[in-house]
Protein backbone atom coordinates (compact mmCIF):
# COMPACT_ATOMS: atom_id res chain seq x y z
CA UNK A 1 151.94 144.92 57.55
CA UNK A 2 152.95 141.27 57.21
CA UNK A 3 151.47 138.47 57.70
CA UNK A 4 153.53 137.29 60.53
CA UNK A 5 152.32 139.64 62.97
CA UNK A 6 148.41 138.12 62.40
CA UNK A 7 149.14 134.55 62.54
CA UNK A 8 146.24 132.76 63.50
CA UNK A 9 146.28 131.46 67.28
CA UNK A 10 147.25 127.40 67.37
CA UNK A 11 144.40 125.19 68.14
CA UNK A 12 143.66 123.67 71.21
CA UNK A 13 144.86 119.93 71.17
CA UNK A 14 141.89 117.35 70.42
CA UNK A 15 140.52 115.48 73.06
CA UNK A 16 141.73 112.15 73.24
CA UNK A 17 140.32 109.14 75.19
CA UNK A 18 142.57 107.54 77.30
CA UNK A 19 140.41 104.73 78.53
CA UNK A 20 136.69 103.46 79.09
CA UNK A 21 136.04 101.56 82.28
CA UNK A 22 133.44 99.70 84.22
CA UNK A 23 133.04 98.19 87.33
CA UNK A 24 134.66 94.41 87.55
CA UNK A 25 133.43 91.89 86.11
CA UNK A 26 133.56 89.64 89.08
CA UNK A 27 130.47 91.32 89.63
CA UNK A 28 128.82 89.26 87.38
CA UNK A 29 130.35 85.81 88.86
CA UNK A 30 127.24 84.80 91.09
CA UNK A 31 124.97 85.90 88.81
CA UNK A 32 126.35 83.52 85.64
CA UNK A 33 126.76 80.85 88.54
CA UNK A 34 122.92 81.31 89.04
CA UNK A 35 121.85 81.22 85.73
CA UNK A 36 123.65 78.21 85.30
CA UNK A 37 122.02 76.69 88.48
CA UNK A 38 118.52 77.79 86.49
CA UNK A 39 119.25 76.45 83.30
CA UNK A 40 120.26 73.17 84.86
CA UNK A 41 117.06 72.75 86.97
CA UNK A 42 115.09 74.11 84.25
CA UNK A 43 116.28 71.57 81.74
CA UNK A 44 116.09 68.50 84.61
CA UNK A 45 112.65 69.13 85.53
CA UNK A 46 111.09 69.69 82.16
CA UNK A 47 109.14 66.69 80.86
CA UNK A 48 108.89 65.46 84.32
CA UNK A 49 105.56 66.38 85.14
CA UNK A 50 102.47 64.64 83.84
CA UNK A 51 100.61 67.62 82.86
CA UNK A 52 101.61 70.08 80.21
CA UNK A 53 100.62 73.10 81.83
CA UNK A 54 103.34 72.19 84.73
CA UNK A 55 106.26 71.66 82.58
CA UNK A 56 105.13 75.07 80.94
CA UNK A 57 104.85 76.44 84.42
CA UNK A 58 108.33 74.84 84.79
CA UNK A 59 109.85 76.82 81.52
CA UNK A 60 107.86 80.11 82.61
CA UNK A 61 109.62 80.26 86.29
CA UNK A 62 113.01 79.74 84.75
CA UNK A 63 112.99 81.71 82.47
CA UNK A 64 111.59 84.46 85.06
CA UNK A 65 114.44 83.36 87.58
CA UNK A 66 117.23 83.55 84.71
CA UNK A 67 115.92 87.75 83.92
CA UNK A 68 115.68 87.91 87.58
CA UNK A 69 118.95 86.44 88.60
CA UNK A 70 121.09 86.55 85.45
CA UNK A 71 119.68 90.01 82.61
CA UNK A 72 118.74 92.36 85.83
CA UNK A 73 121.97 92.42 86.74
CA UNK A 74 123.86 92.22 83.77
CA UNK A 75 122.05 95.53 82.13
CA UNK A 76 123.16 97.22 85.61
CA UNK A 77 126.99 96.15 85.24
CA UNK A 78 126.60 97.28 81.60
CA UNK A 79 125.02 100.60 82.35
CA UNK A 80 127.76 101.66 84.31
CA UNK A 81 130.75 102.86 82.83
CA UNK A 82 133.36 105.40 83.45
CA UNK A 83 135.32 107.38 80.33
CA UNK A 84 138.70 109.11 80.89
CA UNK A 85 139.96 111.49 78.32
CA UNK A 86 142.70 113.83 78.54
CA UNK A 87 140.18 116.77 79.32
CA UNK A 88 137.69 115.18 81.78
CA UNK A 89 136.28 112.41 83.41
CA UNK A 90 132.77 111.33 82.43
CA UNK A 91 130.95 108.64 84.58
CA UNK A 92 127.46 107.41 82.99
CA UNK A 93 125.17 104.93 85.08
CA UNK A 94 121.50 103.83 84.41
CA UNK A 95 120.09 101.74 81.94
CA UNK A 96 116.55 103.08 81.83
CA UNK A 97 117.16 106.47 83.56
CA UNK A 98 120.28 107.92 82.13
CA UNK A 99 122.72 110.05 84.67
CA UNK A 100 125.93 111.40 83.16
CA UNK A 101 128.42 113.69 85.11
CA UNK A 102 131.53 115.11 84.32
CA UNK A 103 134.63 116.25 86.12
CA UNK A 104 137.32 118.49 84.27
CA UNK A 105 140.89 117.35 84.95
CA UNK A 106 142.18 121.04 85.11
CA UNK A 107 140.23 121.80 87.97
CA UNK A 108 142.05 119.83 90.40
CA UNK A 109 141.17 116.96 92.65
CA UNK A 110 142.19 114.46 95.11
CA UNK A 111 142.36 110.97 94.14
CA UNK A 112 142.40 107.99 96.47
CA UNK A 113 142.26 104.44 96.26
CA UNK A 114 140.67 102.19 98.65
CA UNK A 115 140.88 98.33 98.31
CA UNK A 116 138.84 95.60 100.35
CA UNK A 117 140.42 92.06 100.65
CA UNK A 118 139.08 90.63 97.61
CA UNK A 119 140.38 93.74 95.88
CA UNK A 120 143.60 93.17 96.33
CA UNK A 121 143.28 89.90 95.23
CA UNK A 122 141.97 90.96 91.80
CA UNK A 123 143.67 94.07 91.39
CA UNK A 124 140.79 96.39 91.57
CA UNK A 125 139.72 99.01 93.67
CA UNK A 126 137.61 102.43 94.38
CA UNK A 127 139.12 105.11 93.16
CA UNK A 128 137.63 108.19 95.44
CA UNK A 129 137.73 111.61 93.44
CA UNK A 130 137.23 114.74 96.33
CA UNK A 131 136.71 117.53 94.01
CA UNK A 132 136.08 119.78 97.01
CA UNK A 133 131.90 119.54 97.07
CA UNK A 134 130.24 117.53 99.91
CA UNK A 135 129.88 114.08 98.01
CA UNK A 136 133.40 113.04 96.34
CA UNK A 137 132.55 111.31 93.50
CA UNK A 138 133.85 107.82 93.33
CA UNK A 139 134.52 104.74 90.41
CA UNK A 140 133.31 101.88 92.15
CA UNK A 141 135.52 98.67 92.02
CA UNK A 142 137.73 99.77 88.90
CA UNK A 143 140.36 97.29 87.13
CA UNK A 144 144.23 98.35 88.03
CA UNK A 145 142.83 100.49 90.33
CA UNK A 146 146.69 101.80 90.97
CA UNK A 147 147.20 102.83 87.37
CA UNK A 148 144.35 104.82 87.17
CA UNK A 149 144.95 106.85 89.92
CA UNK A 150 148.39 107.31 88.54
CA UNK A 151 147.00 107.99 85.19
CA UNK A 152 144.40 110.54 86.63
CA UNK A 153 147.46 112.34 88.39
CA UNK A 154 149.49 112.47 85.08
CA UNK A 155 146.06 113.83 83.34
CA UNK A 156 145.74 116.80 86.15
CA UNK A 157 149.12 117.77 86.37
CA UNK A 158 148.86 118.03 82.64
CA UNK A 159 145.95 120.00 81.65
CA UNK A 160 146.32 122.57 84.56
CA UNK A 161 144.98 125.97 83.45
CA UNK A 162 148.23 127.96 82.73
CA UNK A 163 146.72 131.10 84.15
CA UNK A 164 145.90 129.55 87.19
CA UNK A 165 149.50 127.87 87.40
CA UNK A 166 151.00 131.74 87.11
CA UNK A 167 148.60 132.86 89.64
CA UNK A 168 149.49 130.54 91.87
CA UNK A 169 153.42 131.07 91.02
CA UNK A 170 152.85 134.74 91.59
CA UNK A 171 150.66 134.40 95.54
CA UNK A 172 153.59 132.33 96.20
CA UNK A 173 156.66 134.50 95.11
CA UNK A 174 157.98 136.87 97.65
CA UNK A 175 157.37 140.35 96.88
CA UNK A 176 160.37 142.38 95.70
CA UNK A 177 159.74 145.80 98.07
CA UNK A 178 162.76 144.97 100.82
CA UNK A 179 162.38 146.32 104.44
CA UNK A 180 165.10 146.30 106.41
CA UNK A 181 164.65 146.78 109.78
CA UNK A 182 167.09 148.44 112.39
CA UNK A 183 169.22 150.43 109.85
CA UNK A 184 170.02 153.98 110.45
């Protein structure tokens, strides 16, 4: 027997990531314009007291406004970020409680965009995954919204299951028993 009969099956392609996302970071716009706000009062109205404990007091509250205002919801925008590779999408949120969930490209899905006003202005959008299942699954406020819904497409159409693809081939083709009617 020769070796050319047993070669060994080809190995399935690596997965490869095609991009890593998070939410816009105009998200973080009031936030930086309040910390700035903080620092600024913070800075004017230390010293101006006559007792020490109040200009601590002073320091103490703006530094709790600035975590408030400014760290709270920076760790938020941070723990939120989507992952496309040419297998799957994964979507991670949480910063102290982790959540991770993760859709398979070959298993087909709908993908729509949705833009508010400010949106459009900035190029971003929601891109709204229906997999089928009662909640659709959706990246919130996205950069180029548009590309990755085109991207998402090209990823699908690509990594459908080949089996699946003949299946569907085959339901569709007519079948080849002929009946003709009104011959005699």
């Amino acid at each position: 027997m020769s070796s050319e009969q047993y070669s060994a099956p080809s190995a399935p392609a690596p997965e490869v990531v095609v991009a890593r996302l998070r939410p816009h970071a105009r998200a973080m716009f009031w936030p930086s314009i309040a910390l700035i706000a903080t620092v600024g009062a913070t800075t004017y109205f230390t010293g101006k007291f006559a007792e020490d404990w109040q200009n601590i007091a002073v320091l103490v509250a703006g530094v709790l406004v600035a975590v408030t205002l400014w760290m709270l919801p920076l760790l938020a925008w941070l723990g939120r970020n989507y992952t496309i590779t040419t297998r799957r999408i994964v979507l991670r949120s949480g910063f102290f409680v982790r959540e991770r969930q993760e859709l398979l490209h070959s298993r087909g899905y709908d993908v729509t965009v949705r833009k508010n006003g400010l949106q459009v202005l900035f190029g971003s959008g929601n891109v709204r995954i229906n997999t089928g299942l009662e909640n659709p699954v959706v990246l919130k406020d996205v950069p180029s919204a548009d590309l990755v819904q085109a991207a998402l497409h090209d990823l699908m159409e690509r990594s459908q299951n080949p089996i699946a693809a003949r299946r569907q081939q085959e339901r569709s083709r007519p079948h080849d028993q002929t009946a003709v009617w009104g011959s005699s």
